[in-house]
N, C-alpha and C. Protein backbone atom coordinates (compact mmCIF):
# COMPACT_ATOMS: atom_id res chain seq x y z
N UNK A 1 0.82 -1.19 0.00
CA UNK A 1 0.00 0.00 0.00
C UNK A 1 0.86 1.26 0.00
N UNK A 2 2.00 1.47 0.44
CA UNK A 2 3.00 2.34 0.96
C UNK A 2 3.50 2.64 -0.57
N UNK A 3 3.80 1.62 -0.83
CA UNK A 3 4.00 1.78 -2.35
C UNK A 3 2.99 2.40 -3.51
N UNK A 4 1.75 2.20 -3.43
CA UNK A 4 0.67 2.70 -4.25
C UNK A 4 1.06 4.29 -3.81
N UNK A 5 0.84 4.52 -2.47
CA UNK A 5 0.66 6.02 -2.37
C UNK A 5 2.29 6.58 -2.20
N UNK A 6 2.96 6.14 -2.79
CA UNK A 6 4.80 6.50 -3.24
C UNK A 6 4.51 7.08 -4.87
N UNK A 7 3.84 5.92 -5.80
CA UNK A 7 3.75 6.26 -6.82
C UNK A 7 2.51 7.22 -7.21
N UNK A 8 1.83 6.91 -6.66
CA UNK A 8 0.60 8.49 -6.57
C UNK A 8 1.02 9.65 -6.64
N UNK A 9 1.86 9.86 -5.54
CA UNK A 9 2.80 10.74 -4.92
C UNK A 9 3.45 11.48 -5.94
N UNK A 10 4.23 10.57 -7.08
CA UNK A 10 5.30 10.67 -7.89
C UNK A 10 4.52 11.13 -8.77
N UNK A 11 3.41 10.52 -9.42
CA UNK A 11 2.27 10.67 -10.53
C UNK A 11 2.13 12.31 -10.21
N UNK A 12 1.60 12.62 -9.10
CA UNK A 12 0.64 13.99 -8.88
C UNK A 12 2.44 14.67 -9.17
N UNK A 13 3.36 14.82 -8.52
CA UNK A 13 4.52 15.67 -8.64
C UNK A 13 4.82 16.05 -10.30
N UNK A 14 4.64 15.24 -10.71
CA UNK A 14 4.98 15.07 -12.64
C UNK A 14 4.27 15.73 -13.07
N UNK A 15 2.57 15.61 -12.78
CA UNK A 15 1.51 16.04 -13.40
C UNK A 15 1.76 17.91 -13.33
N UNK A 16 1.66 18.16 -11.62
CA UNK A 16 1.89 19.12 -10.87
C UNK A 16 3.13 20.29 -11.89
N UNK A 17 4.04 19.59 -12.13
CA UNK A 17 5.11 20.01 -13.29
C UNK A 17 4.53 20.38 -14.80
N UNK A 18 4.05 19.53 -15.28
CA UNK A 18 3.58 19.49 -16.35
C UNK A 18 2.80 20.30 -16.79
N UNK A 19 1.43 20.29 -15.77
CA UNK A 19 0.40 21.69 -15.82
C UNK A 19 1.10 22.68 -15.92
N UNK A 20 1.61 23.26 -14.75
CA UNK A 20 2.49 24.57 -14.51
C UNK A 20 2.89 25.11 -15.73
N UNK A 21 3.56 23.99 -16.20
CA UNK A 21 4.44 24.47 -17.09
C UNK A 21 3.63 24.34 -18.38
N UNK A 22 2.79 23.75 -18.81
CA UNK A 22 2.18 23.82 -20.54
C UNK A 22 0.57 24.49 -19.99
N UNK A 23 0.21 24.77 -19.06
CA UNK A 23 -1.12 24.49 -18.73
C UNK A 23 -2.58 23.17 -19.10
N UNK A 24 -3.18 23.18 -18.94
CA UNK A 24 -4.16 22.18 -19.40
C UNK A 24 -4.21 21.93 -20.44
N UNK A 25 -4.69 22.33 -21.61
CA UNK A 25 -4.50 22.08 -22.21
C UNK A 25 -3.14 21.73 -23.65
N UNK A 26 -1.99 21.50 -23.23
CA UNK A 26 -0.72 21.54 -23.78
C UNK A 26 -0.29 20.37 -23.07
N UNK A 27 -0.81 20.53 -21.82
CA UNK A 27 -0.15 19.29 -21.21
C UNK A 27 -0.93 17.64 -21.39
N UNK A 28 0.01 17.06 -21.78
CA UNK A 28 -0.07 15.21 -21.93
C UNK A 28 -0.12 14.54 -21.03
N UNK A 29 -0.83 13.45 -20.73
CA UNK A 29 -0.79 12.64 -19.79
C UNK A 29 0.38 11.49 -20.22
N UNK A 30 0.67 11.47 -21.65
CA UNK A 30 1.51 10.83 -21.95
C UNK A 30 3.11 11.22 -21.77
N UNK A 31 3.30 12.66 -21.59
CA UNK A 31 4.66 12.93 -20.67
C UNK A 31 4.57 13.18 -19.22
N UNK A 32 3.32 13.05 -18.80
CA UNK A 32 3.30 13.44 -17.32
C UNK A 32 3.77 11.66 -16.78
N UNK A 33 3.30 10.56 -17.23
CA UNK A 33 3.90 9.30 -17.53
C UNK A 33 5.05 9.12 -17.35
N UNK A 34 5.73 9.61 -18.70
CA UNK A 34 7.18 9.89 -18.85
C UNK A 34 8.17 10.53 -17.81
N UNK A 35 7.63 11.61 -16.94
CA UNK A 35 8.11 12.26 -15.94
C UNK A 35 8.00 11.33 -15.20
N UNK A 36 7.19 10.74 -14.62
CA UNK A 36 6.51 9.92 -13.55
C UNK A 36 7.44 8.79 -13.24
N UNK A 37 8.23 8.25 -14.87
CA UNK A 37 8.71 6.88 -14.90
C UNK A 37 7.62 5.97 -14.57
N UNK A 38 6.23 6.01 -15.06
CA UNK A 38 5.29 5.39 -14.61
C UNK A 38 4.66 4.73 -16.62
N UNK A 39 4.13 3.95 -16.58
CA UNK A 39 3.44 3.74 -17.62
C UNK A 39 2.48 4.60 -17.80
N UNK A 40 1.85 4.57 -19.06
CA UNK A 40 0.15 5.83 -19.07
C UNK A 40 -0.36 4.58 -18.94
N UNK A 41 -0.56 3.53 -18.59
CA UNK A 41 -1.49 2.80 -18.13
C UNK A 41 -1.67 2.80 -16.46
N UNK A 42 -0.62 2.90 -16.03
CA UNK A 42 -0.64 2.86 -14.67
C UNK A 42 -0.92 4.39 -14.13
N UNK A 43 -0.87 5.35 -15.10
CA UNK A 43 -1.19 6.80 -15.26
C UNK A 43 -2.54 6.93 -14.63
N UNK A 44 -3.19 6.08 -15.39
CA UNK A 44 -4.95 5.83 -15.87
C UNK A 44 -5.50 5.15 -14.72
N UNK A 45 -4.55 4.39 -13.77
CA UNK A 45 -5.45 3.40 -13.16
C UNK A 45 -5.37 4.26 -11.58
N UNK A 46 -4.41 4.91 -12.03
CA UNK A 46 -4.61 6.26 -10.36
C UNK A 46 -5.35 7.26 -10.87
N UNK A 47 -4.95 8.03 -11.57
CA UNK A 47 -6.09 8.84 -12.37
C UNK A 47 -6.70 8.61 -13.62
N UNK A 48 -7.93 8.29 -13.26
CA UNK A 48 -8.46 7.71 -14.47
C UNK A 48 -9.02 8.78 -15.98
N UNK A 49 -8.39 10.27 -15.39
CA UNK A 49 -9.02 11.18 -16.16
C UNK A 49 -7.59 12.22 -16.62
N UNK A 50 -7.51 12.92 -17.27
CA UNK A 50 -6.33 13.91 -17.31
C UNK A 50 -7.21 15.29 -16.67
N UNK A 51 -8.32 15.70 -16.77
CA UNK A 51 -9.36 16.20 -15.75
C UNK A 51 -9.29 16.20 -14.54
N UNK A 52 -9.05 14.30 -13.84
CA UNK A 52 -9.25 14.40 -12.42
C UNK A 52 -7.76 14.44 -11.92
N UNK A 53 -6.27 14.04 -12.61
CA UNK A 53 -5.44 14.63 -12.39
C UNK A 53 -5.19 15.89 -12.43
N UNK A 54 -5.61 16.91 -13.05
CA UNK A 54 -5.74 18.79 -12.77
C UNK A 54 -6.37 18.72 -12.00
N UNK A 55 -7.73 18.14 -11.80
CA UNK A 55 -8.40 18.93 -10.45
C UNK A 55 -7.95 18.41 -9.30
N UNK A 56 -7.31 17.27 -9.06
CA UNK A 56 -6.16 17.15 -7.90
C UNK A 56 -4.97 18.27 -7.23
N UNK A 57 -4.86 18.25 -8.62
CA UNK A 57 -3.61 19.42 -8.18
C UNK A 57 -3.85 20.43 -8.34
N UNK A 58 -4.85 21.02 -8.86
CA UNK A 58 -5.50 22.62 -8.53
C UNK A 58 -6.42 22.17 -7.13
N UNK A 59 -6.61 21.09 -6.70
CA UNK A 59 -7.38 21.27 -5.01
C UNK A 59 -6.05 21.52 -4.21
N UNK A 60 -4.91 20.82 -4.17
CA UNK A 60 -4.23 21.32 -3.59
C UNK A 60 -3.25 22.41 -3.75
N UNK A 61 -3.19 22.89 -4.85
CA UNK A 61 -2.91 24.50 -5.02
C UNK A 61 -4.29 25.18 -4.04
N UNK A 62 -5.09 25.45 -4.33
CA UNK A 62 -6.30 26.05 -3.44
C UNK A 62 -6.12 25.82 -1.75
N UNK A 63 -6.07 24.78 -1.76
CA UNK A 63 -5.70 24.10 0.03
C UNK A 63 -4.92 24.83 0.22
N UNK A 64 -3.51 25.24 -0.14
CA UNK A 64 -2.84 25.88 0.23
C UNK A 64 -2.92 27.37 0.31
N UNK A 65 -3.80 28.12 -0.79
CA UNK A 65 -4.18 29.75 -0.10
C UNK A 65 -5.49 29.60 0.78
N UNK A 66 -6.31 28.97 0.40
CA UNK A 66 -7.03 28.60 1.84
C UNK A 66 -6.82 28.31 3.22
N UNK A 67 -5.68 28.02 3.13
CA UNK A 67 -4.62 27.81 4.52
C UNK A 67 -4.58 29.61 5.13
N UNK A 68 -3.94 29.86 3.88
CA UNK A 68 -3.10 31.41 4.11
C UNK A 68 -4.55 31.92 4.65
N UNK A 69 -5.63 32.32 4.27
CA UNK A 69 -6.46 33.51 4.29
C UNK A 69 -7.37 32.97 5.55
N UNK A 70 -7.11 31.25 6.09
CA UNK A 70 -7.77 31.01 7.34
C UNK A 70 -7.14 31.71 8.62
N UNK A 71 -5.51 31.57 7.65
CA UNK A 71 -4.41 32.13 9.27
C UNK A 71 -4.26 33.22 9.74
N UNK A 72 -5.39 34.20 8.67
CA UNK A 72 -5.73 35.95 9.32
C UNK A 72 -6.43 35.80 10.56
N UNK A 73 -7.24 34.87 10.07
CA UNK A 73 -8.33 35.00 11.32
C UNK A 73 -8.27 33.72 12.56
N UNK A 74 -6.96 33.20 12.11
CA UNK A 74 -6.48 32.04 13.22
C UNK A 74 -6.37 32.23 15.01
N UNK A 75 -5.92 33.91 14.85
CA UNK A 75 -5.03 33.83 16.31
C UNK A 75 -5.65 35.17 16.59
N UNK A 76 -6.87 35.88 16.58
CA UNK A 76 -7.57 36.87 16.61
C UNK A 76 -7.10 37.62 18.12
N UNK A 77 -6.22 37.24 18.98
CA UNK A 77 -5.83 37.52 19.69
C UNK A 77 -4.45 38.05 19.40
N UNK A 78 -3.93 37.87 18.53
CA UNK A 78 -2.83 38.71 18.16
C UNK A 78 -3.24 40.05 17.64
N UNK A 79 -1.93 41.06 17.42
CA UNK A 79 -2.89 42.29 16.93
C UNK A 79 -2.41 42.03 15.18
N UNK A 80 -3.65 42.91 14.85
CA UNK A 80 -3.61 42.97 13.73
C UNK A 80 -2.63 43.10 12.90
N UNK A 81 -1.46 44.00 12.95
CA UNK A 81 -0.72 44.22 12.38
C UNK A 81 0.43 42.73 12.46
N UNK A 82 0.47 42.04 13.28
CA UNK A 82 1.34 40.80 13.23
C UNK A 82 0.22 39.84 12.12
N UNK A 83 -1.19 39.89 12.35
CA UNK A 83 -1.81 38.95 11.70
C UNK A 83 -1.50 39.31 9.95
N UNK A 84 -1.64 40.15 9.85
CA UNK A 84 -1.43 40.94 8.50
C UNK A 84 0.10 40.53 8.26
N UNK A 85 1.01 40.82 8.93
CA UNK A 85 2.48 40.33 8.29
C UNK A 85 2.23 38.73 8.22
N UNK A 86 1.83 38.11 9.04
CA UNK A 86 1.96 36.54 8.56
C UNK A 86 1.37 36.21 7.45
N UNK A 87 0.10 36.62 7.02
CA UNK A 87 -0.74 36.82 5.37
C UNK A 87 0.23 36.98 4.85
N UNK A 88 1.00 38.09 4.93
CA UNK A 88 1.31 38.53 3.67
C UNK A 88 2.54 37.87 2.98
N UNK A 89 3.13 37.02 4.44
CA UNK A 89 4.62 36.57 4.66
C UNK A 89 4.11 35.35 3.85
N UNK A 90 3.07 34.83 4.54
CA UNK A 90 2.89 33.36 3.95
C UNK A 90 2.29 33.30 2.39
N UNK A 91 1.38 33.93 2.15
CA UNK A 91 1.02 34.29 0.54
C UNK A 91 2.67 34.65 -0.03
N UNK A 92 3.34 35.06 0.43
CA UNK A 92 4.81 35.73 -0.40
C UNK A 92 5.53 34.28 -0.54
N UNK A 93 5.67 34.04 0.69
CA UNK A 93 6.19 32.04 0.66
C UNK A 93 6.03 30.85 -0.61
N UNK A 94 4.50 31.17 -0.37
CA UNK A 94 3.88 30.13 -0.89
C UNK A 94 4.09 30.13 -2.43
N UNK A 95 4.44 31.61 -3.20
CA UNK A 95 4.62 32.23 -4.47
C UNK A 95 6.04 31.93 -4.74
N UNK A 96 6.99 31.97 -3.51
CA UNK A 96 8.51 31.55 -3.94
C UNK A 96 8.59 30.09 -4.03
N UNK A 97 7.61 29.57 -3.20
CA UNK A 97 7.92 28.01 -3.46
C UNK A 97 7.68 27.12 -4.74
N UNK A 98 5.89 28.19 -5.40
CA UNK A 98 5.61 28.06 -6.44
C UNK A 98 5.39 28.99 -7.56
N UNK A 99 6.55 29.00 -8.48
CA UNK A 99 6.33 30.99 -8.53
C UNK A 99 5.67 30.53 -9.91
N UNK A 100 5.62 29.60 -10.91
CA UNK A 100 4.60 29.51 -12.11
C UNK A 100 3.06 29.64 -11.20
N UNK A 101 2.76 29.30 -10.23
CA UNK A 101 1.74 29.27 -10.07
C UNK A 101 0.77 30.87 -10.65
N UNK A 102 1.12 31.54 -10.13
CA UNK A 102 0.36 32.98 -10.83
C UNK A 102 -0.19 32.91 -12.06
N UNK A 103 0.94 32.42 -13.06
CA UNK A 103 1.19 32.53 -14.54
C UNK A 103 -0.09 31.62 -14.94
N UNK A 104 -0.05 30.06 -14.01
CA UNK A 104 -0.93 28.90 -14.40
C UNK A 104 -2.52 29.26 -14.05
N UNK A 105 -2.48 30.18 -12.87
CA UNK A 105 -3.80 30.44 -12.34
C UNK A 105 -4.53 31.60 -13.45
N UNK A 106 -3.79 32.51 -13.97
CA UNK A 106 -4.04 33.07 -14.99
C UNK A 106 -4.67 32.57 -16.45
N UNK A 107 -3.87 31.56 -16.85
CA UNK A 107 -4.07 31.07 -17.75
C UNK A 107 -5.36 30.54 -18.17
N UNK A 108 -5.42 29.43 -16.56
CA UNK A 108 -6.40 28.50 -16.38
C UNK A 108 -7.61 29.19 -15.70
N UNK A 109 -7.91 30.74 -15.89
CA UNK A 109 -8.80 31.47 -14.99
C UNK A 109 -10.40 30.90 -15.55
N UNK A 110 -10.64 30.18 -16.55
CA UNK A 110 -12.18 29.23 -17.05
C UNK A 110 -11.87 28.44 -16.06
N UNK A 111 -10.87 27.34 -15.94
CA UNK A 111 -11.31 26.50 -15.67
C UNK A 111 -11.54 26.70 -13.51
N UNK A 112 -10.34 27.80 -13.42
CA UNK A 112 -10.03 27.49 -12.02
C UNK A 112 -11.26 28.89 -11.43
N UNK A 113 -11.72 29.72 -12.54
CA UNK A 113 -12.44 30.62 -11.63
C UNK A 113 -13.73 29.96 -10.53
N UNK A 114 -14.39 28.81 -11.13
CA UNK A 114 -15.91 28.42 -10.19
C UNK A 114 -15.15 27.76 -8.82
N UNK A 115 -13.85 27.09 -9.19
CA UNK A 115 -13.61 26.20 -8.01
C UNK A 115 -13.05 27.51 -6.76
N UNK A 116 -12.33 28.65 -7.74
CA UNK A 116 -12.07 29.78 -6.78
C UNK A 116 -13.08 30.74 -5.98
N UNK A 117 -14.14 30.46 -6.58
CA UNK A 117 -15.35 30.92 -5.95
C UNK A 117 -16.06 30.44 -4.83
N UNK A 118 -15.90 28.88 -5.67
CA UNK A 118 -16.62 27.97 -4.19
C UNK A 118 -16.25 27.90 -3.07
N UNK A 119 -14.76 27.86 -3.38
CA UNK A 119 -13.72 27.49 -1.97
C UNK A 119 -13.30 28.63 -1.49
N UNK A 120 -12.15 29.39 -1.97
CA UNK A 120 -11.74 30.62 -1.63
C UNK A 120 -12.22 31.55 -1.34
N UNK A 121 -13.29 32.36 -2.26
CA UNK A 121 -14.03 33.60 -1.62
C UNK A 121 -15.03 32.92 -0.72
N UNK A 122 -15.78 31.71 -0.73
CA UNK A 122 -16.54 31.97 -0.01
C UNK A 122 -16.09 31.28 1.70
N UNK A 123 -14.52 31.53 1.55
CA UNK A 123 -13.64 31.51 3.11
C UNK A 123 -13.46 32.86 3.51
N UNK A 124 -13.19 33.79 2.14
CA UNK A 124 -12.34 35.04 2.44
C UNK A 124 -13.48 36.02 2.40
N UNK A 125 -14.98 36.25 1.97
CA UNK A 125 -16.20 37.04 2.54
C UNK A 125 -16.22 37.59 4.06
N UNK A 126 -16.63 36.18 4.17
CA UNK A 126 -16.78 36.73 6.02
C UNK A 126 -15.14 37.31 6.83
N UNK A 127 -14.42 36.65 5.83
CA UNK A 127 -13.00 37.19 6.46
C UNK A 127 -12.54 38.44 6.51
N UNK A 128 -13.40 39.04 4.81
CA UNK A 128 -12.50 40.72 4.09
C UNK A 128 -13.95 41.12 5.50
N UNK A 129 -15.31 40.49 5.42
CA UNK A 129 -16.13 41.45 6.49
C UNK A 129 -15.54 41.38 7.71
N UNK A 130 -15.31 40.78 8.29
CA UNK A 130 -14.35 40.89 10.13
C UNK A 130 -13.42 41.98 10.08
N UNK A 131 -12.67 41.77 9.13
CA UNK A 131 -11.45 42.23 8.41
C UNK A 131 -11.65 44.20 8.98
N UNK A 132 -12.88 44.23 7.96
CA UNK A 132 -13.32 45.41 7.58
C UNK A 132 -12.96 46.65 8.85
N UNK A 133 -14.20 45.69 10.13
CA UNK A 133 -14.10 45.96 11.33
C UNK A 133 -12.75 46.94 11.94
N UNK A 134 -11.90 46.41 11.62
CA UNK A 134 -10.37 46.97 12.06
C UNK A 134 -9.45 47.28 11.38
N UNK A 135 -10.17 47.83 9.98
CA UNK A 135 -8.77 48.48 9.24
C UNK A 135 -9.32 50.07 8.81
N UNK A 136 -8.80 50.78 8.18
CA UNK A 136 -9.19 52.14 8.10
C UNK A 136 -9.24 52.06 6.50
N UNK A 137 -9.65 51.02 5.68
CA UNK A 137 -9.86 51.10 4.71
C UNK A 137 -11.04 49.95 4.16
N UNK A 138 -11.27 50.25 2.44
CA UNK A 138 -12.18 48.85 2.45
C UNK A 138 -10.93 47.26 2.28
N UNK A 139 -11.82 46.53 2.86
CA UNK A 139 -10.86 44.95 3.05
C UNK A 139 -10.71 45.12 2.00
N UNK A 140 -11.90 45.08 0.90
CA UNK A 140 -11.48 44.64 -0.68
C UNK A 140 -9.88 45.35 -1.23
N UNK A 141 -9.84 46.46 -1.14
CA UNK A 141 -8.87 47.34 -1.72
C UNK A 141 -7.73 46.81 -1.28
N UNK A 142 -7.73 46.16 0.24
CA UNK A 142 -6.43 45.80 1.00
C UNK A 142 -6.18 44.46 0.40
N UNK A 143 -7.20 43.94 0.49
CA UNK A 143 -6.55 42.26 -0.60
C UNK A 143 -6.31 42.28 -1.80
N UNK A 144 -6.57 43.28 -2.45
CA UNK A 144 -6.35 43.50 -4.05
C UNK A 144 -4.60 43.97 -4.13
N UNK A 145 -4.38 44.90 -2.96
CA UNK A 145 -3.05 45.29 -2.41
C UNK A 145 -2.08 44.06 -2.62
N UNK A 146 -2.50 43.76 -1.03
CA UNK A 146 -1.95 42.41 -1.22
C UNK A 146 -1.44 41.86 -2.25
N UNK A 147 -2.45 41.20 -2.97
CA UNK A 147 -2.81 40.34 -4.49
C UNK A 147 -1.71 41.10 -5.34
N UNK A 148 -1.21 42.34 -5.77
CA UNK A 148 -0.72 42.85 -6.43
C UNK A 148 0.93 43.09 -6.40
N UNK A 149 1.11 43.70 -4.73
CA UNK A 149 2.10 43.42 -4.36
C UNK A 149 2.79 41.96 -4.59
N UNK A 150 2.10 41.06 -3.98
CA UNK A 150 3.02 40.00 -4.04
C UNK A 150 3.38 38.97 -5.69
N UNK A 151 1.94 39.00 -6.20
CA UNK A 151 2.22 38.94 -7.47
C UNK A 151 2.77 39.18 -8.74
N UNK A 152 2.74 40.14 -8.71
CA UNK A 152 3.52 41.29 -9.67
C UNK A 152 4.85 40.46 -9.78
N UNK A 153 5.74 40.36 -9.41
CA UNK A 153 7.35 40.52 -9.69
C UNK A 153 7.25 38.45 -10.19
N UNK A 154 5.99 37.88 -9.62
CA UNK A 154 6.28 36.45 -10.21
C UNK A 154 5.28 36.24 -11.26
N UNK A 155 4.46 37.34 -11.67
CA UNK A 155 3.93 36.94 -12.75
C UNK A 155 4.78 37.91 -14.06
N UNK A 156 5.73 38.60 -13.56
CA UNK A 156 6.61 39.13 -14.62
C UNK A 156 7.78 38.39 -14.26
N UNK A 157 8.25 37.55 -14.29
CA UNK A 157 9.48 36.89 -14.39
C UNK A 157 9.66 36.78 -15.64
N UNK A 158 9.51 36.03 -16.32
CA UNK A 158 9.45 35.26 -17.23
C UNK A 158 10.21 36.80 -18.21
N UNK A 159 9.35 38.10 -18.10
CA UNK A 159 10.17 39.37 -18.96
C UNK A 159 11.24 39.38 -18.32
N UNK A 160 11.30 39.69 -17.31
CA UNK A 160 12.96 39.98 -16.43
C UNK A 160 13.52 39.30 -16.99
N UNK A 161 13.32 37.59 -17.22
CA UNK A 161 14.29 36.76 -17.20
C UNK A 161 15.09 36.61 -18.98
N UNK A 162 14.08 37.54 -19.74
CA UNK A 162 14.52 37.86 -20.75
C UNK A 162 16.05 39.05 -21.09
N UNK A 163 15.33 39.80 -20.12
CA UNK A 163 16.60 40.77 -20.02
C UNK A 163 17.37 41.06 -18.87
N UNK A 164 17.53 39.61 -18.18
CA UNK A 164 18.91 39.19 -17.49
C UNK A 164 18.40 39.41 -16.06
N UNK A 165 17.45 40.28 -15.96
CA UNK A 165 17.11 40.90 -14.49
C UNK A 165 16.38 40.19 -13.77
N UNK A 166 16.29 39.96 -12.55
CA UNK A 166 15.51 39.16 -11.49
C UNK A 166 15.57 37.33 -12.27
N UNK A 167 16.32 36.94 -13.02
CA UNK A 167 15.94 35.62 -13.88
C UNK A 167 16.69 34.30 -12.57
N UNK A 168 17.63 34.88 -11.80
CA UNK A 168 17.94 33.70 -10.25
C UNK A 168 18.14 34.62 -9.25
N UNK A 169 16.27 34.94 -9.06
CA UNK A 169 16.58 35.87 -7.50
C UNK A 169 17.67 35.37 -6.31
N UNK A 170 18.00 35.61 -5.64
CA UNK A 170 18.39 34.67 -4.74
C UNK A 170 17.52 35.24 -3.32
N UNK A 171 17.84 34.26 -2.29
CA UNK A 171 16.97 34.20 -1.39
C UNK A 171 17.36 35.32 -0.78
N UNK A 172 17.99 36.21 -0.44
CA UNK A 172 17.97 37.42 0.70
C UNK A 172 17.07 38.35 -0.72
N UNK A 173 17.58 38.38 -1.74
CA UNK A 173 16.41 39.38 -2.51
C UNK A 173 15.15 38.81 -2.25
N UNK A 174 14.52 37.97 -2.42
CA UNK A 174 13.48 37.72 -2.23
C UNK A 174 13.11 37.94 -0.89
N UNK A 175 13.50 37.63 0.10
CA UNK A 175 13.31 38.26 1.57
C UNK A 175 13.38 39.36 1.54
N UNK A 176 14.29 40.06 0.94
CA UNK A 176 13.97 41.92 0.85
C UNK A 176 12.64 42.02 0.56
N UNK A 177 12.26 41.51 -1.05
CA UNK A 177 11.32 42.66 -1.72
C UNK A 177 10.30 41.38 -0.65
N UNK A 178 10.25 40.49 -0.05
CA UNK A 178 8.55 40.36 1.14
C UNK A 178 8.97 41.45 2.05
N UNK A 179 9.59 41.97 2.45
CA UNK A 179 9.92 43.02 3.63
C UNK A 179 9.17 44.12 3.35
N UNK A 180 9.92 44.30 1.70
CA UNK A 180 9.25 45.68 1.69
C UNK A 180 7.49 45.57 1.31
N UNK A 181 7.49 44.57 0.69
CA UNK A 181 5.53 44.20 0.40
C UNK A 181 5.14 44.90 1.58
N UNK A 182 5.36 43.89 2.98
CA UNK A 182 4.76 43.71 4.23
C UNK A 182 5.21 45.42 4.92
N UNK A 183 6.18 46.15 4.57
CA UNK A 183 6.20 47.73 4.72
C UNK A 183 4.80 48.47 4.28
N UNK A 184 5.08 48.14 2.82
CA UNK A 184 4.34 49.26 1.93
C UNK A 184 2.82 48.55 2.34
N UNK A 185 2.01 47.84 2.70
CA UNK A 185 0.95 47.43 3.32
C UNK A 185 0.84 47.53 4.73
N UNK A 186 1.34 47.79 5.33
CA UNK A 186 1.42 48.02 6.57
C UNK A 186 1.39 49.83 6.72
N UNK A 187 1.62 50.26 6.07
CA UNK A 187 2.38 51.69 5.87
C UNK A 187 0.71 52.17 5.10
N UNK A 188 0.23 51.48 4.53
CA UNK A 188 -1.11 51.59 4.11
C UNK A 188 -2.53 51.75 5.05
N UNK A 189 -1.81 51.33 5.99
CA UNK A 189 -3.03 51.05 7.30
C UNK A 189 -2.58 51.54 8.07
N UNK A 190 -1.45 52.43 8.23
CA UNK A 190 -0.99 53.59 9.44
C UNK A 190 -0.40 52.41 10.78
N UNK A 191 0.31 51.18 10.36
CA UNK A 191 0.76 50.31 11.31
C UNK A 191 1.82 50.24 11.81
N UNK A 192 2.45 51.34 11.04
CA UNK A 192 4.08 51.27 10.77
C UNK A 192 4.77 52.68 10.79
């Protein structure tokens, strides 16, 4: 059994690659296989769909900012301004760990907008309303902030990396420019 869910494991990592990188439609189940070192038969018999392999791995792309936007409202006993740097720290994280992701969520905005609706906003509603409560602005404007700040520099890579610039951030740059995100948003709400 240890073994089934080793090669599952391996299957979803390949697939996970594959999307990213061609999006849905570009991408093969017959090189996600190939990546896998798995047969496309044995492809088929874990995921029996090239459908239910994407929507695997777009649930757990989602799981993971669903994480982020639960952990505002995790520790409501902290003050705001720490809750707000961990958002913003962990959304910034989660983008260095997966920085095609922006590019893929873009792409795939048919297929991934209803599942982003179902799951995500209707976590982050009652959240931007609590939210509202204690900031000196509208929530919406502040998550769009957010959203922009941290996105921006990984959904333009791909130009940088044309003309030499930002193409192997290294990790203290990237810890800079979350510093300064989590400044210039903070600095937005008079926290700082």
């Amino acid at each position: 059994m240890k073994e089934n869910k080793n090669t599952e494991e391996i299957i979803l990592e390949a697939a996970e690659a594959e999307f990213l990188e061609k999006g849905f439609d570009q991408a093969r189940t017959v090189s996600i296989a190939q990546r896998a070192g798995v047969t496309h038969a044995m492809l088929h018999y874990y995921f029996r769909t090239k459908e239910q392999l994407f929507d695997k791995i777009l649930d757990r792309k989602i799981g993971l900012i669903e994480e982020i936007i639960t952990s505002l409202f995790s520790a409501p006993d902290l003050p705001l301004k720490e809750r707000l740097t961990r958002v913003i720290s962990a959304h910034f994280d989660l983008l260095v760990a997966n920085p095609s992701l922006p590019r893929f969520l873009l792409g795939e905005m048919t297929r991934v907008a209803p599942l982003m609706k179902e799951r995500v906003l209707a976590k982050m509603l009652p959240a931007l309303s609590d939210l509202q409560k204690e900031i000196n602005m509208d929530a919406s404007q502040l998550l769009l902030d957010i959203l922009s700040q941290n996105l921006f520099p990984f959904l333009v890579a791909p130009v940088l990396e044309l003309t030499g610039v930002g193409a192997d951030w290294k990790r203290e740059e990237l810890e800079m420019l979350k510093q300064e995100n989590i400044t210039i948003i903070l600095k937005r709400l008079d926290l700082v």
